[in-house]
PDB file of N, CA and C in Angstrom:
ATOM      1  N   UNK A   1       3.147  41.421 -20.680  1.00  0.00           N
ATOM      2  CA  UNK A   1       3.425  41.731 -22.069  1.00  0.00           C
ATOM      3  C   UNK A   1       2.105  41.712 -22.848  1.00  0.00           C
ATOM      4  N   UNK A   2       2.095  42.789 -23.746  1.00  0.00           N
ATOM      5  CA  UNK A   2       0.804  42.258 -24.676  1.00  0.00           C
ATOM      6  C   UNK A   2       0.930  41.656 -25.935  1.00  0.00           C
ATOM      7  N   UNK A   3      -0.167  41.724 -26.811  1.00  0.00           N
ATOM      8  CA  UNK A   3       0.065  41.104 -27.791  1.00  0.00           C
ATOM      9  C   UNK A   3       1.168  41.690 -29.145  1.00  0.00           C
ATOM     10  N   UNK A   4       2.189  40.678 -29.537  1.00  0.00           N
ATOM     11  CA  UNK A   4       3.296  40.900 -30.120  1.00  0.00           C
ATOM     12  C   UNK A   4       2.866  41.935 -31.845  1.00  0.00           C
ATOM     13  N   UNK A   5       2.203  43.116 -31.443  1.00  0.00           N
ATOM     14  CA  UNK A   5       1.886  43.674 -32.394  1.00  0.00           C
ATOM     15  C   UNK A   5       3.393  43.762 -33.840  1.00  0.00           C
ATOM     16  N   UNK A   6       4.823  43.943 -32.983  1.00  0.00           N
ATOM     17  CA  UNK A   6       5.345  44.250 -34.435  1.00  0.00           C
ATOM     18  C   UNK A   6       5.723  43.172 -35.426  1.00  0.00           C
ATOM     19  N   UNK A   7       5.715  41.851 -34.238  1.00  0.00           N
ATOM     20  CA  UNK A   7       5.972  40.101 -35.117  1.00  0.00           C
ATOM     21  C   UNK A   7       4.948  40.020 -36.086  1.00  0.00           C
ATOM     22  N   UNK A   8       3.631  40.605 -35.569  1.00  0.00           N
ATOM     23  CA  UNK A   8       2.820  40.676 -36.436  1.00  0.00           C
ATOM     24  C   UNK A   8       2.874  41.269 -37.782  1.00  0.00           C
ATOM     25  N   UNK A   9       3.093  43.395 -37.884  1.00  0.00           N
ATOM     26  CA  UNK A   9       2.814  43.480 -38.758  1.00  0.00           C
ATOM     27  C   UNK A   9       4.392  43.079 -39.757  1.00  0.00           C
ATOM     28  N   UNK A  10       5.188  43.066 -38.982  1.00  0.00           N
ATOM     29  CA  UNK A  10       6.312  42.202 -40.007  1.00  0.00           C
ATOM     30  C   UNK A  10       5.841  40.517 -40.358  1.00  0.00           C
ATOM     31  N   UNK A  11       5.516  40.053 -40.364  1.00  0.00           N
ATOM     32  CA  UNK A  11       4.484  38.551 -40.376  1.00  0.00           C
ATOM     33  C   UNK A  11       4.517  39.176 -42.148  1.00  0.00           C
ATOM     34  N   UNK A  12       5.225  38.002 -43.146  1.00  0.00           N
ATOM     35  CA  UNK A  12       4.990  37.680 -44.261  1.00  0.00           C
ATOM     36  C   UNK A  12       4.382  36.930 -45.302  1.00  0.00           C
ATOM     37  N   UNK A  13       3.810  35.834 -44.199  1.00  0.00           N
ATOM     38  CA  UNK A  13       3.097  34.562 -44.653  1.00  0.00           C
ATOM     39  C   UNK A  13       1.620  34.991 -44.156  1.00  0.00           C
ATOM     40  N   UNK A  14       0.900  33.734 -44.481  1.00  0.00           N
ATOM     41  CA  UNK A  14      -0.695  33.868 -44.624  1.00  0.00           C
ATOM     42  C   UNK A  14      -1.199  34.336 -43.467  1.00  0.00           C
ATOM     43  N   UNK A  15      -1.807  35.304 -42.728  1.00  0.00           N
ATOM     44  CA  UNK A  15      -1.778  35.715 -41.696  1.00  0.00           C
ATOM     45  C   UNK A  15      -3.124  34.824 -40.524  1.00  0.00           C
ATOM     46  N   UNK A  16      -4.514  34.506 -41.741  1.00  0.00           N
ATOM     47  CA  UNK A  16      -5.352  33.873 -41.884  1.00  0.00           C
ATOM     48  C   UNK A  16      -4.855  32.873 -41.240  1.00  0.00           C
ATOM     49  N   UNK A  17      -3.782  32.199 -41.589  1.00  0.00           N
ATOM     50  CA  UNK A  17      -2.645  30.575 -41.151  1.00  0.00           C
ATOM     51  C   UNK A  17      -2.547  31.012 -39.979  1.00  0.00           C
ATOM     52  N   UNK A  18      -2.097  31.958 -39.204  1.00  0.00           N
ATOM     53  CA  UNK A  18      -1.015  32.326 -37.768  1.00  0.00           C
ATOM     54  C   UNK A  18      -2.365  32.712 -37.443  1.00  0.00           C
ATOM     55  N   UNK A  19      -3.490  33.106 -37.189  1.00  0.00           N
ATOM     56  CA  UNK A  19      -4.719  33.570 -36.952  1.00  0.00           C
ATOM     57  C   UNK A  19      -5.369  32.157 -35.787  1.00  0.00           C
ATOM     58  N   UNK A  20      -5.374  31.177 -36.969  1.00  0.00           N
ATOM     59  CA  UNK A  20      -6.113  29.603 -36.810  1.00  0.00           C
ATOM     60  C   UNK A  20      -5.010  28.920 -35.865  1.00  0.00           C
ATOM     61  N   UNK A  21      -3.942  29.030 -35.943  1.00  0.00           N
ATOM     62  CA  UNK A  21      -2.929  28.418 -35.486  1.00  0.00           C
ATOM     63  C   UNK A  21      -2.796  28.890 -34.089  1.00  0.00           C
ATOM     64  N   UNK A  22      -3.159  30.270 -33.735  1.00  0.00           N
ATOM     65  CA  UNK A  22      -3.048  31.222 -32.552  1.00  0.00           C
ATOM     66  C   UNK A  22      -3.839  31.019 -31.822  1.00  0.00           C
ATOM     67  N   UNK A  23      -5.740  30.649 -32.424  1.00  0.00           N
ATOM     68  CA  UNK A  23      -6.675  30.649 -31.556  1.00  0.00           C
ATOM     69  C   UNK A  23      -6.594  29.242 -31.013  1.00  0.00           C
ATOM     70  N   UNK A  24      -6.211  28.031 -31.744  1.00  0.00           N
ATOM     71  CA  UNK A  24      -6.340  26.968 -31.320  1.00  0.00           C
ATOM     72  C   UNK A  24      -5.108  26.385 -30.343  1.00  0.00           C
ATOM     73  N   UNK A  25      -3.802  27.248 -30.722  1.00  0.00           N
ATOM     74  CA  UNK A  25      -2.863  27.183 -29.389  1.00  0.00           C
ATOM     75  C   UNK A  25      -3.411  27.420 -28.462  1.00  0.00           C
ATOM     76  N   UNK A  26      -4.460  28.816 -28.276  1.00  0.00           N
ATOM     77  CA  UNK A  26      -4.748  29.275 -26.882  1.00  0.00           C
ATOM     78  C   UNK A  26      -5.802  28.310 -26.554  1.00  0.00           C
ATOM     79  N   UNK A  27      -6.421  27.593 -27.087  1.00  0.00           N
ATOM     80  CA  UNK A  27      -7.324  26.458 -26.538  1.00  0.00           C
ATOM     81  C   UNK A  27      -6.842  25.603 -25.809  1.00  0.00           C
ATOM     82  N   UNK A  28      -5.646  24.974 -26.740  1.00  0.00           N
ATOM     83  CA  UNK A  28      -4.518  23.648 -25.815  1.00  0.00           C
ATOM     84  C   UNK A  28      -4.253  24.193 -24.543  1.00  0.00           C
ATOM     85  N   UNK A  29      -3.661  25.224 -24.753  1.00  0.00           N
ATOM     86  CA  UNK A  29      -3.401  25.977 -23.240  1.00  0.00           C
ATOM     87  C   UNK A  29      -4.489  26.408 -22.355  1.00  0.00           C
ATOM     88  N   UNK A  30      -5.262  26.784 -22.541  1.00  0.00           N
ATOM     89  CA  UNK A  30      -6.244  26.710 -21.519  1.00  0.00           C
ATOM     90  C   UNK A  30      -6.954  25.832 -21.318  1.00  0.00           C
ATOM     91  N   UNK A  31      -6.958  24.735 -21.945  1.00  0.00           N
ATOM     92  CA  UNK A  31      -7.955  23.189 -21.451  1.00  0.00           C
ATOM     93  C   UNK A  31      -6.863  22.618 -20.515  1.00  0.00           C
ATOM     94  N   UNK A  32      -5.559  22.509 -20.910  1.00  0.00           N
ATOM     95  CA  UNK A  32      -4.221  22.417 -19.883  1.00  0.00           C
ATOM     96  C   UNK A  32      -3.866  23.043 -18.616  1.00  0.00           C
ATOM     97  N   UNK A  33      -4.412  24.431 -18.630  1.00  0.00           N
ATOM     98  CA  UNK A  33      -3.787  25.173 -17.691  1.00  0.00           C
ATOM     99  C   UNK A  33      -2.498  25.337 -17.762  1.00  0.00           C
ATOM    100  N   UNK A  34      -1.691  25.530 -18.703  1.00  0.00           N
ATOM    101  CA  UNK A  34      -0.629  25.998 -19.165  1.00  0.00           C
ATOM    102  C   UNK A  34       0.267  26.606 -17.886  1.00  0.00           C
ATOM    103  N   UNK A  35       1.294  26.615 -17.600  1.00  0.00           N
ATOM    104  CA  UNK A  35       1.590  27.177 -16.329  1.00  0.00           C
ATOM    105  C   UNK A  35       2.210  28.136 -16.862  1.00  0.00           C
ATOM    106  N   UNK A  36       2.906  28.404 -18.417  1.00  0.00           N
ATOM    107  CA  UNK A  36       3.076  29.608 -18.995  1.00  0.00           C
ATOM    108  C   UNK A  36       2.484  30.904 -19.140  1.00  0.00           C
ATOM    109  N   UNK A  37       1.015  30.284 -18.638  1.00  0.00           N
ATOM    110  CA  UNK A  37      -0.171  31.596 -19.294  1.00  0.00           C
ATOM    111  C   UNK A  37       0.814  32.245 -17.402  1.00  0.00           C
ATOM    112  N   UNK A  38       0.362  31.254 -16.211  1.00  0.00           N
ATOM    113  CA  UNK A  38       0.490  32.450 -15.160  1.00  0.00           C
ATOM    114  C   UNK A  38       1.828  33.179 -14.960  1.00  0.00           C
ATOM    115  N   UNK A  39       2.971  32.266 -15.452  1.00  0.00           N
ATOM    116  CA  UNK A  39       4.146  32.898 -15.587  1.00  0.00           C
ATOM    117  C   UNK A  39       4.421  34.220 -15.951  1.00  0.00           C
ATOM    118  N   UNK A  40       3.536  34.342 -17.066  1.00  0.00           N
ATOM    119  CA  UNK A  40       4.019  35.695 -17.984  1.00  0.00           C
ATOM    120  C   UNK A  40       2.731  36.909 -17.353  1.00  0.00           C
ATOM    121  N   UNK A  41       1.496  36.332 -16.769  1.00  0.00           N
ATOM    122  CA  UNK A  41       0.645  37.120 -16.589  1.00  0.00           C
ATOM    123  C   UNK A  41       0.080  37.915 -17.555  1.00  0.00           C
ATOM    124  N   UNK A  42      -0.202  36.722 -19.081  1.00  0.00           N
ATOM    125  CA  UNK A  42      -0.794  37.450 -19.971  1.00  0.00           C
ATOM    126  C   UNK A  42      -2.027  36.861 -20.376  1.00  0.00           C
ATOM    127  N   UNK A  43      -2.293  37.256 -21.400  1.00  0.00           N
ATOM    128  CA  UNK A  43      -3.756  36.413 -21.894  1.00  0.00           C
ATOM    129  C   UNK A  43      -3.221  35.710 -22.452  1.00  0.00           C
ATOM    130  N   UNK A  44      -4.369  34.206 -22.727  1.00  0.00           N
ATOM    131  CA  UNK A  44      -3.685  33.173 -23.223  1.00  0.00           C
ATOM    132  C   UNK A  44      -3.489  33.302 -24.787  1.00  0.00           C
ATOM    133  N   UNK A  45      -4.119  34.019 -24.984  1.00  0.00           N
ATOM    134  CA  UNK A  45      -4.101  34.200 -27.131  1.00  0.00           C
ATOM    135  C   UNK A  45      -2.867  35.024 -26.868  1.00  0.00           C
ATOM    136  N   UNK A  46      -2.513  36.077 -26.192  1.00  0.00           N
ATOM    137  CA  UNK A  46      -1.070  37.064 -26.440  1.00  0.00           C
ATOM    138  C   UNK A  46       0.009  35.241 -26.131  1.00  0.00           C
ATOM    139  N   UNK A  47       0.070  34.733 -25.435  1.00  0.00           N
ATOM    140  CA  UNK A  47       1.194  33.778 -25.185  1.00  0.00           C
ATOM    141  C   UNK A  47       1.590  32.799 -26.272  1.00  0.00           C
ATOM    142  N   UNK A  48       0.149  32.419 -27.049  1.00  0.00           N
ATOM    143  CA  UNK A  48       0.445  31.458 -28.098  1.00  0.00           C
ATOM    144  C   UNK A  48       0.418  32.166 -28.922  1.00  0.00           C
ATOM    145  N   UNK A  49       0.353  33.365 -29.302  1.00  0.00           N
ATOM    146  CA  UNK A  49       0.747  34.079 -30.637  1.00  0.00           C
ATOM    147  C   UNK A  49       2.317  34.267 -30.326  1.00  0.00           C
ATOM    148  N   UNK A  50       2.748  34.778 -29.437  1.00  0.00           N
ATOM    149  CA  UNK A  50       4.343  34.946 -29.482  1.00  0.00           C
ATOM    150  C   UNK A  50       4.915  33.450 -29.359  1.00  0.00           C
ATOM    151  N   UNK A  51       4.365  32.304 -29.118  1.00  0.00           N
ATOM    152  CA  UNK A  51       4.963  30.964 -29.252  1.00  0.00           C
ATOM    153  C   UNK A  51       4.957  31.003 -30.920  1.00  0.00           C
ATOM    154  N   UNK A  52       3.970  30.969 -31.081  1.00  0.00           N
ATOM    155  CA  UNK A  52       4.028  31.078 -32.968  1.00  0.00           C
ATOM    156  C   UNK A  52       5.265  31.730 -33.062  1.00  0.00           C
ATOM    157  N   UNK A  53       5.206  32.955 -32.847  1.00  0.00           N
ATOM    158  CA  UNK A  53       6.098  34.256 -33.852  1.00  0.00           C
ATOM    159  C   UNK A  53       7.481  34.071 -33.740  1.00  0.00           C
ATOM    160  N   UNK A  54       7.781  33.180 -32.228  1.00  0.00           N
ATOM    161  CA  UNK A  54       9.365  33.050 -32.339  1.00  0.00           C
ATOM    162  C   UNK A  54       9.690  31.692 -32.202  1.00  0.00           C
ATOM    163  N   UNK A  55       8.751  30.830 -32.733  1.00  0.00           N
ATOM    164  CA  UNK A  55       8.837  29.559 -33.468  1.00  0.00           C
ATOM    165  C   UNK A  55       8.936  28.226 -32.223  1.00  0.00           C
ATOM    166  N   UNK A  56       8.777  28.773 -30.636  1.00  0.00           N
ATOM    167  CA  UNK A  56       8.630  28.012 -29.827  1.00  0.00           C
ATOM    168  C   UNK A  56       8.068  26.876 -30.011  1.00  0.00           C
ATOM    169  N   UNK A  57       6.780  26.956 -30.774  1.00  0.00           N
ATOM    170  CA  UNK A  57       5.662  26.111 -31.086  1.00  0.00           C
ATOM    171  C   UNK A  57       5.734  26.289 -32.697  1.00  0.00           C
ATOM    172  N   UNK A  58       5.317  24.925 -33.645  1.00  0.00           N
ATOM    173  CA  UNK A  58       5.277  24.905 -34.705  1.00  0.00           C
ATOM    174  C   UNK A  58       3.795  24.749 -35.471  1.00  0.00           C
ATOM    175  N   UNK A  59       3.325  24.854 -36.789  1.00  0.00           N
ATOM    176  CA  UNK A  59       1.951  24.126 -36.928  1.00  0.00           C
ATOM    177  C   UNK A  59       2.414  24.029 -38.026  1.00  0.00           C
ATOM    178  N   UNK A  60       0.944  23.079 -39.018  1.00  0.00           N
ATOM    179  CA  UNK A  60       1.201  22.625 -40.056  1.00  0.00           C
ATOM    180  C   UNK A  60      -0.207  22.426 -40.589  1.00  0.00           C
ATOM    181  N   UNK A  61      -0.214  22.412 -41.804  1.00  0.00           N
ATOM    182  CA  UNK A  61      -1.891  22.684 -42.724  1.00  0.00           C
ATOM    183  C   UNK A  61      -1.771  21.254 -42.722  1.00  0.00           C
ATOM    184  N   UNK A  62      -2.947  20.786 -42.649  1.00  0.00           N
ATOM    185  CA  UNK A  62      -3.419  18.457 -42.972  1.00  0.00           C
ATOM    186  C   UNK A  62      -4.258  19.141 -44.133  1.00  0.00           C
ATOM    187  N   UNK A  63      -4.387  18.417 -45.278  1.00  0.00           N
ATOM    188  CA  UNK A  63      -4.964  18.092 -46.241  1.00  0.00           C
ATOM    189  C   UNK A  63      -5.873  17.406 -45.837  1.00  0.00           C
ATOM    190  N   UNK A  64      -7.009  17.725 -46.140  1.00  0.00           N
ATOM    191  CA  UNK A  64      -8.026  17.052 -46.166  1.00  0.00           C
ATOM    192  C   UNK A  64      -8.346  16.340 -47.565  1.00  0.00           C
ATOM    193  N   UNK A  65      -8.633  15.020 -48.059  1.00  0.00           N
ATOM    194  CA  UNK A  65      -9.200  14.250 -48.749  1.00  0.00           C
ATOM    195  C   UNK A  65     -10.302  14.119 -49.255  1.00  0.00           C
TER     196      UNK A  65
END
């Protein structure tokens, strides 16, 4: 599968947000070895962007002080 182009351009919220949230999923998963990435046989940024888009995985903004 590739990357979930239409979750995207339907995507209503800060995109900048799902951007930061996407690259740093695909980090967790590849310092892990994710056994999802070989499952699907995709790249690891296409896997955690569609975890985002259909809410598999959640994130959240921290305030900084």
């Amino acid at each position: 599968m590739v990357f979930p182009l239409e979750q995207l351009v339907e995507f209503n919220d800060n995109i900048y947000e799902i951007t930061v949230a996407a690259s740093l999923r695909a980090y967790q998963m590849a310092k892990v070895n994710d056994p999802e990435i070989e499952a699907n046989h995709d790249k690891v940024v296409c896997v955690a962007a569609r975890q985002l888009f259909t809410k598999k995985v959640t994130y959240r903004i921290e305030q900084k002080n």
